[in-house]
N, C-alpha and C. Protein backbone atom coordinates (compact mmCIF):
# COMPACT_ATOMS: atom_id res chain seq x y z
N UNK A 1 0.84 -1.17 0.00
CA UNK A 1 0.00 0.00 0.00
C UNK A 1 0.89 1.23 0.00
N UNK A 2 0.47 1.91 -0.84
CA UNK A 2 1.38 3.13 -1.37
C UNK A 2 0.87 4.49 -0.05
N UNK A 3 2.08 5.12 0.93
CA UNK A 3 1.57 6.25 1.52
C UNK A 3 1.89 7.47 0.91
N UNK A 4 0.55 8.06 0.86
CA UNK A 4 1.16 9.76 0.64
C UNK A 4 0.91 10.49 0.83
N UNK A 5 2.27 11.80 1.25
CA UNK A 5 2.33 12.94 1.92
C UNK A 5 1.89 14.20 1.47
N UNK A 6 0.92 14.82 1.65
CA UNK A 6 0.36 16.55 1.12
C UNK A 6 2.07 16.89 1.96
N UNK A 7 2.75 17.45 0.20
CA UNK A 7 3.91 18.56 1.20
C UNK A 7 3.39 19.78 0.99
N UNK A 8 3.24 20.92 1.55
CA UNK A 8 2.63 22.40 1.29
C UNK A 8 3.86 23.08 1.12
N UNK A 9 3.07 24.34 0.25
CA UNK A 9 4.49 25.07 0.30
C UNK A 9 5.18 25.69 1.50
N UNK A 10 6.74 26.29 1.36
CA UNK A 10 7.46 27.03 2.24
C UNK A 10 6.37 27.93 3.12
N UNK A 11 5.74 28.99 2.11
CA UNK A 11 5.24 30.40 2.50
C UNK A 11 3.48 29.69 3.24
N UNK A 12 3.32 28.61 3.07
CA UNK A 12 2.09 28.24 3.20
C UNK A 12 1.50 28.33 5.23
N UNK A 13 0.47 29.72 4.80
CA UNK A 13 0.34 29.56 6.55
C UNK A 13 -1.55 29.34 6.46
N UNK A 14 -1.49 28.21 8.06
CA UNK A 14 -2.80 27.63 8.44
C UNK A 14 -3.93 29.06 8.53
N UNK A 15 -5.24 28.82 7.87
CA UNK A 15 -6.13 29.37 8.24
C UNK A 15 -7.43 28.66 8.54
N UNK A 16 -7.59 29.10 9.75
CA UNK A 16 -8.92 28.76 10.75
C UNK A 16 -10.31 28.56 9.74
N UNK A 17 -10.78 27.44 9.72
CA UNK A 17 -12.62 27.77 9.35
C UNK A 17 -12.74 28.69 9.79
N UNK A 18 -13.23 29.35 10.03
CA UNK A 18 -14.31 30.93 10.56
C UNK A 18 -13.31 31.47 9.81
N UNK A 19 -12.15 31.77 9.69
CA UNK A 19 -11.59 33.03 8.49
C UNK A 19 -11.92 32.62 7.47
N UNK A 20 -11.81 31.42 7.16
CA UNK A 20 -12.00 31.10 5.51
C UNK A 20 -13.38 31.77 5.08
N UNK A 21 -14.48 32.29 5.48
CA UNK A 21 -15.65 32.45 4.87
C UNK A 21 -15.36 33.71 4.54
N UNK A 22 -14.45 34.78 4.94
CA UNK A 22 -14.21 36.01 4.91
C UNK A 22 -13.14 35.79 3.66
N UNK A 23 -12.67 35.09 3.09
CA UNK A 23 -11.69 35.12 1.99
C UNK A 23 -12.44 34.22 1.09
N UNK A 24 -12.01 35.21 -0.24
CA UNK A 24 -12.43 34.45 -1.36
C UNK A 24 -10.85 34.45 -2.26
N UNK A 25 -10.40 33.51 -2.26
CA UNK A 25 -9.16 33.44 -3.23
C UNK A 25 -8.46 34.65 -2.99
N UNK A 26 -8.53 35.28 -2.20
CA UNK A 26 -7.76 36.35 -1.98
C UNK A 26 -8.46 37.38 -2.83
N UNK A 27 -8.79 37.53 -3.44
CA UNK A 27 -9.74 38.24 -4.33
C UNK A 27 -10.75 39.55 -3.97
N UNK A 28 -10.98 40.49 -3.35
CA UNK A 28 -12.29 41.15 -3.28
C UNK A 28 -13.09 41.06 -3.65
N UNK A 29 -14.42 40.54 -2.97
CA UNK A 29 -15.83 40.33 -3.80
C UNK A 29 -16.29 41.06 -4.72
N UNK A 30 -15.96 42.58 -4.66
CA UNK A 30 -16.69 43.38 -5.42
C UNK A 30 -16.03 43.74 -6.79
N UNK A 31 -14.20 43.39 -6.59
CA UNK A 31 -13.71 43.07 -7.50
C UNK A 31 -14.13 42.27 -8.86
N UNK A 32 -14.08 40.71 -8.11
CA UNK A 32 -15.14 39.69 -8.86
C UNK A 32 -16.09 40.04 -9.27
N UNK A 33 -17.49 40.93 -8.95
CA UNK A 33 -18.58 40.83 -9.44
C UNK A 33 -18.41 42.14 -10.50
N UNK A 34 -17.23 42.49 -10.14
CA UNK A 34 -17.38 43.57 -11.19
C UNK A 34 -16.68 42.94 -12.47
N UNK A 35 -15.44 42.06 -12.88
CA UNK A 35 -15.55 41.12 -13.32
C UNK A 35 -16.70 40.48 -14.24
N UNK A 36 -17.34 39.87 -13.58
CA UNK A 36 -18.16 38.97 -14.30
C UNK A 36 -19.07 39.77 -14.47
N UNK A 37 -19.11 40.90 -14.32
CA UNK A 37 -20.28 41.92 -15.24
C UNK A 37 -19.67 42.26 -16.98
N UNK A 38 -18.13 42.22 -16.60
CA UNK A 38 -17.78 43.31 -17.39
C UNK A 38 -18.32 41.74 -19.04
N UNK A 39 -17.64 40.74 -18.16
CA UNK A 39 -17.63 39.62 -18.88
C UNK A 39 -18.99 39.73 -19.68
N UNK A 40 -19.99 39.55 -18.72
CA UNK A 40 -21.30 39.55 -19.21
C UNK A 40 -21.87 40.42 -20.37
N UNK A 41 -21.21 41.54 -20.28
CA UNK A 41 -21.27 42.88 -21.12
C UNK A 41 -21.10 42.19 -22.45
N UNK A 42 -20.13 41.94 -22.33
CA UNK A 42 -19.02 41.97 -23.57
C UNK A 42 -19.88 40.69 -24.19
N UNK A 43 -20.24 39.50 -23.52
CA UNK A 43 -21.57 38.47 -23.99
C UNK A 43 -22.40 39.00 -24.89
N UNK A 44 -23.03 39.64 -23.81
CA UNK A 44 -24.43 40.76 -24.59
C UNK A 44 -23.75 41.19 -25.85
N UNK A 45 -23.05 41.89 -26.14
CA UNK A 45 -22.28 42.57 -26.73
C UNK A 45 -21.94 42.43 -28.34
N UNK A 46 -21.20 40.85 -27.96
CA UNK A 46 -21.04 39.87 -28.97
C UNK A 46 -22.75 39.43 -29.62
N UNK A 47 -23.49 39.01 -28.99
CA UNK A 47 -24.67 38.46 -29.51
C UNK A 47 -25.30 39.07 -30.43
N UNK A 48 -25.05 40.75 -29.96
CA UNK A 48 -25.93 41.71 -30.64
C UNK A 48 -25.37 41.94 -32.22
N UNK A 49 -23.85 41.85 -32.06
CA UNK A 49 -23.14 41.83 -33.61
C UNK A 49 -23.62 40.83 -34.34
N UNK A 50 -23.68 39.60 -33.66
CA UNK A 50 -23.91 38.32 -34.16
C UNK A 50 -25.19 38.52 -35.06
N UNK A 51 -26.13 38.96 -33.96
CA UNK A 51 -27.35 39.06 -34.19
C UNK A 51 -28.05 40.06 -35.52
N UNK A 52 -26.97 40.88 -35.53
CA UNK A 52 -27.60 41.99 -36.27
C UNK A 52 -26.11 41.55 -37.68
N UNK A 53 -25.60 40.66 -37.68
CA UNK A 53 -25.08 40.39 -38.72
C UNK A 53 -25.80 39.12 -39.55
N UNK A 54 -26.65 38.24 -38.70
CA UNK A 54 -27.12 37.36 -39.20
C UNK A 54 -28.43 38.15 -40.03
N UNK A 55 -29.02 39.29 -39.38
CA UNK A 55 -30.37 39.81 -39.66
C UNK A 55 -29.93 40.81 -41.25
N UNK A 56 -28.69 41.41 -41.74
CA UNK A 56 -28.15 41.84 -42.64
C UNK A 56 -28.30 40.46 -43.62
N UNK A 57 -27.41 39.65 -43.45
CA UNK A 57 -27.70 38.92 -44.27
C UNK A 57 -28.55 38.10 -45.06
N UNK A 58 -29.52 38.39 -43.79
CA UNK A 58 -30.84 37.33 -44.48
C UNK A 58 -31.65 38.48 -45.47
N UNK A 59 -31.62 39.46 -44.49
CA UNK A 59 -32.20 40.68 -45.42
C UNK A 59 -31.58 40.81 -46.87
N UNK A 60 -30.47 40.38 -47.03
CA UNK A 60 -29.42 40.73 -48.20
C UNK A 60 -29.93 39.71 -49.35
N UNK A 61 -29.97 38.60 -48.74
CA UNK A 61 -30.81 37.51 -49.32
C UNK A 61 -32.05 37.47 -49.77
N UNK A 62 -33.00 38.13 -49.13
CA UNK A 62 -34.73 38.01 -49.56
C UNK A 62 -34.33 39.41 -50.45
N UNK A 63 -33.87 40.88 -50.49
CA UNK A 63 -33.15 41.62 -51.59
C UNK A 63 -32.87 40.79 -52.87
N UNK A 64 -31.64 40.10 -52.62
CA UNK A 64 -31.43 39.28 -54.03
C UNK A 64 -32.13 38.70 -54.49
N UNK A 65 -32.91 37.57 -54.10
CA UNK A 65 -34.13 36.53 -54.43
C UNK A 65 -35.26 37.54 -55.10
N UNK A 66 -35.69 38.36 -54.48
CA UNK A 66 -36.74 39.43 -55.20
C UNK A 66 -35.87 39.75 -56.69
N UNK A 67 -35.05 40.52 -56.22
CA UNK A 67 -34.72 40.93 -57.84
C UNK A 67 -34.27 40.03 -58.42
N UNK A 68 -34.05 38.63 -58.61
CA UNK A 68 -33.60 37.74 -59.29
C UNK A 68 -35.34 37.47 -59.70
N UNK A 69 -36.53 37.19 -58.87
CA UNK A 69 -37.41 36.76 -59.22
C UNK A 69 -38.15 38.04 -60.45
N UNK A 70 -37.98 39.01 -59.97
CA UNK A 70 -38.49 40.04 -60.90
C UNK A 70 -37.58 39.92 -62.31
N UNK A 71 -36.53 39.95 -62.36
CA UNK A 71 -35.74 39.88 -63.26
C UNK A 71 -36.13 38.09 -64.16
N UNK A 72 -35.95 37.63 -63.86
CA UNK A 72 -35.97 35.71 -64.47
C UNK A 72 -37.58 35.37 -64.67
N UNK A 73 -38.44 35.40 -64.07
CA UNK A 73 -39.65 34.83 -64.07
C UNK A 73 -40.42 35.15 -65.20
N UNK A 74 -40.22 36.59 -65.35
CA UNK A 74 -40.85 37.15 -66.62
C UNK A 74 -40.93 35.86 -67.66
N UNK A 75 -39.07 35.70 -67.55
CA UNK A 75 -38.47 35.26 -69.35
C UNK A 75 -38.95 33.27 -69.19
N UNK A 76 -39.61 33.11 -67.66
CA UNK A 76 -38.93 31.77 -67.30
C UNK A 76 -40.96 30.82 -68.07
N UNK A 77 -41.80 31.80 -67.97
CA UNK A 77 -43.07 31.44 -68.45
C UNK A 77 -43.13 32.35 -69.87
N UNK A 78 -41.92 33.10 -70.30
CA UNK A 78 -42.56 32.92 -71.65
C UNK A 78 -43.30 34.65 -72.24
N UNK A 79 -43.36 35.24 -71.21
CA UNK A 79 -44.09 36.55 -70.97
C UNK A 79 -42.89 37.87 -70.81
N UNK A 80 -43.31 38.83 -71.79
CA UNK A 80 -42.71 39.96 -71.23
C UNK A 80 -42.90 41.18 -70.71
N UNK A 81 -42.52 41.94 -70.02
CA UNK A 81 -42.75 43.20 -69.26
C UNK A 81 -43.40 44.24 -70.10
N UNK A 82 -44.30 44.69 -69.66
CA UNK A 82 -44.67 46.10 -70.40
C UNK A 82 -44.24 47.07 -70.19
């Protein structure tokens, strides 16, 4: 049976349960939440390009299809424009 040792580091000092709830990774909470806002932003952010690039294109598309149909259909039954 294999034993093994947690070695911790040099600088590594004990902290009590009851402190630990007061530390987050060393981190400031408000730090973090400001963080994952900014993150969130930038989400939103992205979607809306996304969004409004997908909505260009489709638009770009029912554009072309019209004038392809106005243009071709005429000649495609035989009939021409007055």
């Amino acid at each position: 049976m294999t034993n093994y040792e947690i070695k911790m580091p040099t600088g590594y000092a004990a902290i009590e349960e009851e402190e630990m709830t007061y530390l987050v990774g060393g981190a400031d909470p408000q730090w973090l939440s400001y963080l994952k806002n900014v993150g969130t932003t930038f989400s939103y952010v992205a979607r809306v390009f996304s969004s409004v690039n997908s909505i260009i294109n489709n638009v770009s598309t029912i554009y072309n299809s019209i004038v392809w149909l106005n243009t071709n259909v005429p000649t495609l039954f035989g009939t021409s424009k007055s």
